[in-house]
N, C-alpha and C. Protein backbone atom coordinates (compact mmCIF):
# COMPACT_ATOMS: atom_id res chain seq x y z
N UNK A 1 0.85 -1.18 0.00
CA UNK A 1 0.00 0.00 0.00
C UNK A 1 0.89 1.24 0.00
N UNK A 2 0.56 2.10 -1.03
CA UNK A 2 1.61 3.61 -0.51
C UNK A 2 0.82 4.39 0.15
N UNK A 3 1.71 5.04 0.66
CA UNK A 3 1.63 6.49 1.40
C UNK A 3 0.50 6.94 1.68
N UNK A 4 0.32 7.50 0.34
CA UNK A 4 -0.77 8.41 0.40
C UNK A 4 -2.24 7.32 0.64
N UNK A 5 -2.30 6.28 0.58
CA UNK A 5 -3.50 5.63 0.32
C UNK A 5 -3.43 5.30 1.62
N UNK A 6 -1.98 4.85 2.58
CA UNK A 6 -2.25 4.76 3.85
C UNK A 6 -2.77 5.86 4.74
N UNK A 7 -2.31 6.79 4.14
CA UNK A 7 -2.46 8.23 5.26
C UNK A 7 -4.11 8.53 5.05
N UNK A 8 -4.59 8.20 3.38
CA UNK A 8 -5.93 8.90 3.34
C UNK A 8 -6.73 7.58 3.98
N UNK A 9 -6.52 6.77 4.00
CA UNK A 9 -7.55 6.03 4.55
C UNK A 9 -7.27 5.93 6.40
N UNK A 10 -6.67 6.34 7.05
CA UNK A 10 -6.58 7.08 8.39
C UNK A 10 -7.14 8.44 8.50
N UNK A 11 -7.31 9.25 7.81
CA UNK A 11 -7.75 10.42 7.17
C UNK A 11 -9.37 10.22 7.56
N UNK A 12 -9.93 9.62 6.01
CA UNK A 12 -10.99 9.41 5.99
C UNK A 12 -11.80 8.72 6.98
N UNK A 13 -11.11 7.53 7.72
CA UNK A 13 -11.70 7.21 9.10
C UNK A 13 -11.97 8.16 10.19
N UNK A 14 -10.96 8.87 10.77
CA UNK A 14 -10.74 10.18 11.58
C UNK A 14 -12.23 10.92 11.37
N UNK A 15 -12.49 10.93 10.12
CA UNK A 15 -13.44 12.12 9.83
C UNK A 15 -14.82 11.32 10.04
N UNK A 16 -14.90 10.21 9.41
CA UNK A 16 -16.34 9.37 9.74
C UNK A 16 -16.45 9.63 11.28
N UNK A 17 -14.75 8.90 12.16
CA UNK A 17 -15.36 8.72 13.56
C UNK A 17 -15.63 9.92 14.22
N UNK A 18 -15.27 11.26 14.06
CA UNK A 18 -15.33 12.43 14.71
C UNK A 18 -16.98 13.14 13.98
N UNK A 19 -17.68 12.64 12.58
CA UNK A 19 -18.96 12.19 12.89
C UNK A 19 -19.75 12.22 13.39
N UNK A 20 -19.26 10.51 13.45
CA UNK A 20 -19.81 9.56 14.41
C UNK A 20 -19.94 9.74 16.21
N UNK A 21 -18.74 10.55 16.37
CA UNK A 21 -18.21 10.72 17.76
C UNK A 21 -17.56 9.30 18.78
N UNK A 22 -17.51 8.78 17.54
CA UNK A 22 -16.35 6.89 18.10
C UNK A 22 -16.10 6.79 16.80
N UNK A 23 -15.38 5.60 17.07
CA UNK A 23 -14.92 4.59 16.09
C UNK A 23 -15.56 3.15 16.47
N UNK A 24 -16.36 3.00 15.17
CA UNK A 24 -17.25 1.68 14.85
C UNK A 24 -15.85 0.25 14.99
N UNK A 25 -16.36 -0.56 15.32
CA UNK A 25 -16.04 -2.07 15.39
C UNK A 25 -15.44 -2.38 13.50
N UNK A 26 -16.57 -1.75 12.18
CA UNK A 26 -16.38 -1.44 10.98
C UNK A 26 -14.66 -0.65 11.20
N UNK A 27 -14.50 -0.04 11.84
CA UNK A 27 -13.29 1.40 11.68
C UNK A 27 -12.20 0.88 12.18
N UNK A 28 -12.59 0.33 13.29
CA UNK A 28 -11.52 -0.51 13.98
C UNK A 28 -10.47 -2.12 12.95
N UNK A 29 -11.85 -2.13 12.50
CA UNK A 29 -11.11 -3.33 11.71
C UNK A 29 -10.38 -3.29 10.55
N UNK A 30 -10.98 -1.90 9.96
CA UNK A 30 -10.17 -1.39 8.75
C UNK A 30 -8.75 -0.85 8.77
N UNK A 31 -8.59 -0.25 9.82
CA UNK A 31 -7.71 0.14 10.63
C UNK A 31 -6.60 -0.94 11.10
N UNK A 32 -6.80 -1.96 11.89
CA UNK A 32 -5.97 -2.85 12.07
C UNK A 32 -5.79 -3.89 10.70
N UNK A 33 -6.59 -3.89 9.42
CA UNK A 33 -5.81 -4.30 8.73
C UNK A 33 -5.16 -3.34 7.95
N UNK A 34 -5.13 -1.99 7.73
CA UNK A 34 -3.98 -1.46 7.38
C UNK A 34 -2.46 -1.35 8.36
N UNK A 35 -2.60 -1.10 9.22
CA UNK A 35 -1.47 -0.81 10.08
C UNK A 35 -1.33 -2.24 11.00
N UNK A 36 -2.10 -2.55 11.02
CA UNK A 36 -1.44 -4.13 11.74
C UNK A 36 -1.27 -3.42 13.52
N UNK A 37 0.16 -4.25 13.58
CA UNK A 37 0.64 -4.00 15.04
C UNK A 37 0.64 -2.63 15.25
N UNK A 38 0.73 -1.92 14.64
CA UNK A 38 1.21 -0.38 14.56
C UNK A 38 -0.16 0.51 15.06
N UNK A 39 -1.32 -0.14 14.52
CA UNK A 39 -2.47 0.35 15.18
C UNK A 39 -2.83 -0.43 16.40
N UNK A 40 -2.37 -1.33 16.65
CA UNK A 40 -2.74 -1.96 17.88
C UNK A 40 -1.81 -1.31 19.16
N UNK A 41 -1.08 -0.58 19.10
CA UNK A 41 0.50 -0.08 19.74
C UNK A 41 -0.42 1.70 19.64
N UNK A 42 -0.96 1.60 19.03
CA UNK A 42 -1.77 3.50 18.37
C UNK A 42 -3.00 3.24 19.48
N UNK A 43 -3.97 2.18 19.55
CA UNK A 43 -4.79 2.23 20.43
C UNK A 43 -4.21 2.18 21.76
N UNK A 44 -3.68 1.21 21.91
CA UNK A 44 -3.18 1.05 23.72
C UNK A 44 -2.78 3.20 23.69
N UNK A 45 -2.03 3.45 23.03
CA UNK A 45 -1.92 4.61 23.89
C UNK A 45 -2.74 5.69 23.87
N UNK A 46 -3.76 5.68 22.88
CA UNK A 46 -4.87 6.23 23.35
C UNK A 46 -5.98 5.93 24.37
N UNK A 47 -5.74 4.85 24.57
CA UNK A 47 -6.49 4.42 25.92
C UNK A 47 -6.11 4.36 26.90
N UNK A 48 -4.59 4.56 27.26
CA UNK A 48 -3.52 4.56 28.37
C UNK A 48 -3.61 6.48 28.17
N UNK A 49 -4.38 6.57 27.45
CA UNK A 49 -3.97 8.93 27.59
C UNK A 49 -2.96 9.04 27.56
N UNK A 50 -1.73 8.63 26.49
CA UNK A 50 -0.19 9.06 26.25
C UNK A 50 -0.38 9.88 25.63
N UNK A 51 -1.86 10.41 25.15
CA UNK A 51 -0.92 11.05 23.76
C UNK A 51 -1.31 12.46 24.48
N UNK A 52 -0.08 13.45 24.66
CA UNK A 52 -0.23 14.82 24.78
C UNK A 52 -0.15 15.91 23.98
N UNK A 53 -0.53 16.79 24.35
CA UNK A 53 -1.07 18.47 23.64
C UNK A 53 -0.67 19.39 24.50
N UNK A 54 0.45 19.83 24.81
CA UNK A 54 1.18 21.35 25.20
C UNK A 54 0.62 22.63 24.07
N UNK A 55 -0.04 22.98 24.87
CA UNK A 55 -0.10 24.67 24.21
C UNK A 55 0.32 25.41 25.46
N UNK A 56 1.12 26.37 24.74
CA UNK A 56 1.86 27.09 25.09
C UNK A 56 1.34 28.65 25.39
N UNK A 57 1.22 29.25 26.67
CA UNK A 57 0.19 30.58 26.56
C UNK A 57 1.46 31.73 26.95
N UNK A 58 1.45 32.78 26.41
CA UNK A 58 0.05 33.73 25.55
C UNK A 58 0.13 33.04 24.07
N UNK A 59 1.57 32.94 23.56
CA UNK A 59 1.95 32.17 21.75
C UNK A 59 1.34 31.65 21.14
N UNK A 60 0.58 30.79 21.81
CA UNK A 60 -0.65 29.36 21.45
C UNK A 60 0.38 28.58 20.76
N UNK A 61 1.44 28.31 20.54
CA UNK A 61 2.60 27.24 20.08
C UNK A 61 1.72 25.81 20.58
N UNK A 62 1.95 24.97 19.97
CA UNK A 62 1.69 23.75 19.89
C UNK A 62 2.91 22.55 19.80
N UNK A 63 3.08 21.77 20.61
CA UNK A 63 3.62 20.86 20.97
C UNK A 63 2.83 19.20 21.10
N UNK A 64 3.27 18.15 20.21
CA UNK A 64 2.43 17.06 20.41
C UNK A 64 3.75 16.03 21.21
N UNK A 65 3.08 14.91 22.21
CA UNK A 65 4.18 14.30 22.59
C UNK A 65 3.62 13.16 23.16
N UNK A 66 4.12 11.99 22.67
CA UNK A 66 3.09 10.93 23.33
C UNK A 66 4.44 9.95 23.68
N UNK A 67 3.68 10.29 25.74
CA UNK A 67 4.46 9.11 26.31
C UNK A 67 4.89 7.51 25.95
N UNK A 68 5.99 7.03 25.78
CA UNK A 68 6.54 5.91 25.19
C UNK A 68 6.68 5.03 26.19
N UNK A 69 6.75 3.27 26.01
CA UNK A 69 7.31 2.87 26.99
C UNK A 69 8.41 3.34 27.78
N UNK A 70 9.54 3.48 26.66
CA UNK A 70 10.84 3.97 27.83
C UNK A 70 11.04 5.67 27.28
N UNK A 71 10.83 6.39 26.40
CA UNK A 71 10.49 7.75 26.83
C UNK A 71 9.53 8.24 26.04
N UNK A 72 9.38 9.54 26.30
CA UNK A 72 8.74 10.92 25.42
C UNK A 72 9.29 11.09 23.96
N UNK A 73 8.14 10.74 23.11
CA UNK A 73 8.11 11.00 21.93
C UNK A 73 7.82 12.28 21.02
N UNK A 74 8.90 13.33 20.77
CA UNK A 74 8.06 14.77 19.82
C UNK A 74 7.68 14.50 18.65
N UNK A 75 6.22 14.68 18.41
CA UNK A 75 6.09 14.80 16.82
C UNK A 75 6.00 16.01 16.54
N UNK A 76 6.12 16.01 14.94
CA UNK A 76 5.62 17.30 14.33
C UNK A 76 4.63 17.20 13.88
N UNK A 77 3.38 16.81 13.51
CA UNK A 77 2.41 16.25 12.76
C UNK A 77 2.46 16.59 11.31
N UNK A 78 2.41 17.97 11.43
CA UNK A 78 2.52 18.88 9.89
C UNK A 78 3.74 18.25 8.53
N UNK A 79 4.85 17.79 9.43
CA UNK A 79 5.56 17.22 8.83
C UNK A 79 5.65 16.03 8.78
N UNK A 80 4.75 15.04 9.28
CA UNK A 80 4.73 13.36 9.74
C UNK A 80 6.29 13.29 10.35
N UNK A 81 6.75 13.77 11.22
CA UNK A 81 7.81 13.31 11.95
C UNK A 81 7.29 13.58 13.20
N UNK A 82 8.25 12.19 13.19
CA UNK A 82 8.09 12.06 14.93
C UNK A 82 9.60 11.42 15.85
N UNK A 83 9.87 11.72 16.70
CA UNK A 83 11.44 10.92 17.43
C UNK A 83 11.43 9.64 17.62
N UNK A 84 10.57 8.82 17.40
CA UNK A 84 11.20 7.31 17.47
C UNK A 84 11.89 6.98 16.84
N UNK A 85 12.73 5.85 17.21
CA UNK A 85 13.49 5.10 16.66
C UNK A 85 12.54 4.24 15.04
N UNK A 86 11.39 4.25 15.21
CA UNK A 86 10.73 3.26 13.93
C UNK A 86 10.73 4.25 12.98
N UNK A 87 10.44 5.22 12.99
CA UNK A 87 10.60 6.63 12.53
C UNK A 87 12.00 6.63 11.63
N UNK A 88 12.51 6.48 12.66
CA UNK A 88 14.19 7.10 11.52
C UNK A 88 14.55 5.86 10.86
N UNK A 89 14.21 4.11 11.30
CA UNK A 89 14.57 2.79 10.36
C UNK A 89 13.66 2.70 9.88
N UNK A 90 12.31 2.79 10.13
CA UNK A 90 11.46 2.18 9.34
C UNK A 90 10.13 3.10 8.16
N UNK A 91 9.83 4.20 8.49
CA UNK A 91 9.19 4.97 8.19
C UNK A 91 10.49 5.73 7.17
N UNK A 92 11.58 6.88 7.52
CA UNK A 92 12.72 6.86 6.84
C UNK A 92 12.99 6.09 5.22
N UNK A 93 12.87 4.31 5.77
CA UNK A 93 13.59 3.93 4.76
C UNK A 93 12.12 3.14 4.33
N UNK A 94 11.40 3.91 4.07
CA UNK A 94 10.11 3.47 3.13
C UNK A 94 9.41 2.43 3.33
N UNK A 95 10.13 1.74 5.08
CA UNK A 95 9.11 0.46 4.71
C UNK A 95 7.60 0.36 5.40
N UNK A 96 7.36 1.74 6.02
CA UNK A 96 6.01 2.03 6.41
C UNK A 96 6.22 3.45 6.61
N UNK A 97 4.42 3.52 6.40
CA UNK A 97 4.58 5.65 6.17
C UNK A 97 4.26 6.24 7.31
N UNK A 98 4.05 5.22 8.58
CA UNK A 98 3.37 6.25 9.80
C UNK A 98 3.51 5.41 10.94
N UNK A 99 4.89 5.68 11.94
CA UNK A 99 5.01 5.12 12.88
C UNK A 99 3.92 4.89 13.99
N UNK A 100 3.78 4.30 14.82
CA UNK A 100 2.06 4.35 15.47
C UNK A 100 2.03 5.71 16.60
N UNK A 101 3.19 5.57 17.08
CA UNK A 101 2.95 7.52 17.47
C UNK A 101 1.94 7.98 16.84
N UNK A 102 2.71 8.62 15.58
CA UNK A 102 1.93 9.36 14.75
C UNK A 102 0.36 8.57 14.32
N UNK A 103 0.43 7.49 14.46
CA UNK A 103 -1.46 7.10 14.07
C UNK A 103 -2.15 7.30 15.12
N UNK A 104 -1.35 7.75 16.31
CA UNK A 104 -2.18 7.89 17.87
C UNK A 104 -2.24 9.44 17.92
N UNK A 105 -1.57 10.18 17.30
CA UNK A 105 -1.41 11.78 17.43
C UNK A 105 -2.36 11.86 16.10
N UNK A 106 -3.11 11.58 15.28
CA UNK A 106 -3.89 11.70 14.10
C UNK A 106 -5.24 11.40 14.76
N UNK A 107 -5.49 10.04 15.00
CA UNK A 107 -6.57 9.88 15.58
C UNK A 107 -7.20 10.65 17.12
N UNK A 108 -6.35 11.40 17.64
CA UNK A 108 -6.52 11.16 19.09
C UNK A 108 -6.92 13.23 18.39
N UNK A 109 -5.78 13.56 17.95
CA UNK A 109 -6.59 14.93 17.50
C UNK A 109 -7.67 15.07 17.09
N UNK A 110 -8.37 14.73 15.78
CA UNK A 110 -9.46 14.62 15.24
C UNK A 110 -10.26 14.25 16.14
N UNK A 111 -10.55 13.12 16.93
CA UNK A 111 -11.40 12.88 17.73
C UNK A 111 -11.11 13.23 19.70
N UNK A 112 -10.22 14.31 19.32
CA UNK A 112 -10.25 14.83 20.96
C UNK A 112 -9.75 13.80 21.85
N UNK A 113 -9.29 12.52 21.84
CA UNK A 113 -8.87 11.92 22.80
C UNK A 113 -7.23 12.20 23.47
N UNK A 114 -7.09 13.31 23.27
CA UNK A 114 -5.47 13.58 24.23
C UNK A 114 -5.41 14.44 25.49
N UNK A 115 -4.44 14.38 26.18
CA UNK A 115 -4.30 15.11 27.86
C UNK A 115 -3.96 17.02 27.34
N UNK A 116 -4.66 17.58 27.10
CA UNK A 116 -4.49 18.67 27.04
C UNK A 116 -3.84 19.67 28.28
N UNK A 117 -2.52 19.85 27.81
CA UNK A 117 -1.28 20.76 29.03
C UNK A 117 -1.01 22.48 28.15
N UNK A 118 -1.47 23.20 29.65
CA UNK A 118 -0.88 24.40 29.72
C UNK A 118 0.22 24.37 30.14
N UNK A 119 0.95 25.09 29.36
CA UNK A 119 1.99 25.76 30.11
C UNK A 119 2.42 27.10 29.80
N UNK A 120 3.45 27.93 30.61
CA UNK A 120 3.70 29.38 30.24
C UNK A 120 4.71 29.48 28.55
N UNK A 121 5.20 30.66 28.06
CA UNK A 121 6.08 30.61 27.06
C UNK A 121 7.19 30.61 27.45
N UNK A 122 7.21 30.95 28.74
CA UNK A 122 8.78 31.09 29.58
C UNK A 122 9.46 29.11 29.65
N UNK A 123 8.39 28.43 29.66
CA UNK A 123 9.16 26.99 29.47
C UNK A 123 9.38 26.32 28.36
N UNK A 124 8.62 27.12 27.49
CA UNK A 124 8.52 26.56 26.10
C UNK A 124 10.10 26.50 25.71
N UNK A 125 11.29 26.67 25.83
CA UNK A 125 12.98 26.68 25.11
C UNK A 125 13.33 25.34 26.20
N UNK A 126 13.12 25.15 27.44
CA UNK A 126 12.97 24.27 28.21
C UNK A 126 12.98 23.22 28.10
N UNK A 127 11.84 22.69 27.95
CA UNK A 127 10.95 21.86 27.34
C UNK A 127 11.03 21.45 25.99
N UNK A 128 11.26 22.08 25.25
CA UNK A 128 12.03 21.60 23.53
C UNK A 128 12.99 21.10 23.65
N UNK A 129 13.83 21.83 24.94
CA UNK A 129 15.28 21.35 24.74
C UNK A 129 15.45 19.65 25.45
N UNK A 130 14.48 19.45 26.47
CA UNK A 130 14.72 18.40 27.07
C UNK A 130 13.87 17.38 25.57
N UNK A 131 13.45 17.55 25.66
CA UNK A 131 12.48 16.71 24.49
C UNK A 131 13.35 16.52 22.82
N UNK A 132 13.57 17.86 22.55
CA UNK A 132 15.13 17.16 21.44
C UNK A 132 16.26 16.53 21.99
N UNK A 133 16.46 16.41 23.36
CA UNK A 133 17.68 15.58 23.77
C UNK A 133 17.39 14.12 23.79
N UNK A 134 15.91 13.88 23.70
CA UNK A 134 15.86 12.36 23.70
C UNK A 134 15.72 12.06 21.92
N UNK A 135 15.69 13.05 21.20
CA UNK A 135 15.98 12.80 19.40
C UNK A 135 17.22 12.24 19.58
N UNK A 136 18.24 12.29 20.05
CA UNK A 136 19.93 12.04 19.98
C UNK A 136 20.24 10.63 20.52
């Protein structure tokens, strides 16, 4: 499957279930046969509430970051990057287009399921900085 046919058919689900206001048993299944393990690894952490939303006040900057087993993951969404390791071997070298981070930061936006965090702009250089140190 390429890219684009993976991303639009995560796309087009997102939009039925936000709708709908869920995701059908139908959505779910379509879903785990595109992404396989990758959506099964995308649900647990939407149901475990990993996936976070830093906005940043007065700026309104936006920050997405979804807790990992062993750490904190930054995505960019806008750019489909994200800091995992599947990310830079596997997504990178073409052999899938959307690490499950990112299918948990797609779904969990569209349909509102993430931990929404304030914080000031004074932590925002902070907070990037600790969060690009786990990119390295």
């Amino acid at each position: 499957m390429d890219e684009k046919s993976e991303v639009n058919i995560l796309r087009n689900i997102c939009k039925k279930a936000k709708k709908e206001g869920k995701l059908t048993g139908k959505n779910l299944t379509k879903l785990y046969e595109v992404f396989g393990q990758r959506f099964i690894k995308a649900f647990e952490a939407l149901k475990e509430n990993r996936v976070k939303k830093y906005v940043f006040k007065p700026s309104g900057r936006i920050v997405w970051i979804v807790v990992g087993k062993e750490r904190d993951y930054l995505l960019m969404p806008e750019a489909e990057f994200c800091s995992c390791d599947d990310f830079y071997f596997r997504v990178l070298d073409r052999e899938v287009h959307l690490c499950y981070h990112l299918i948990a930061q797609k779904i969990a936006n569209i349909l509102k399921w993430y931990d929404a965090l304030e914080e000031r702009d004074e932590l925002y250089d902070s907070l990037m900085k600790e969060w690009k140190n786990l990119i390295l």
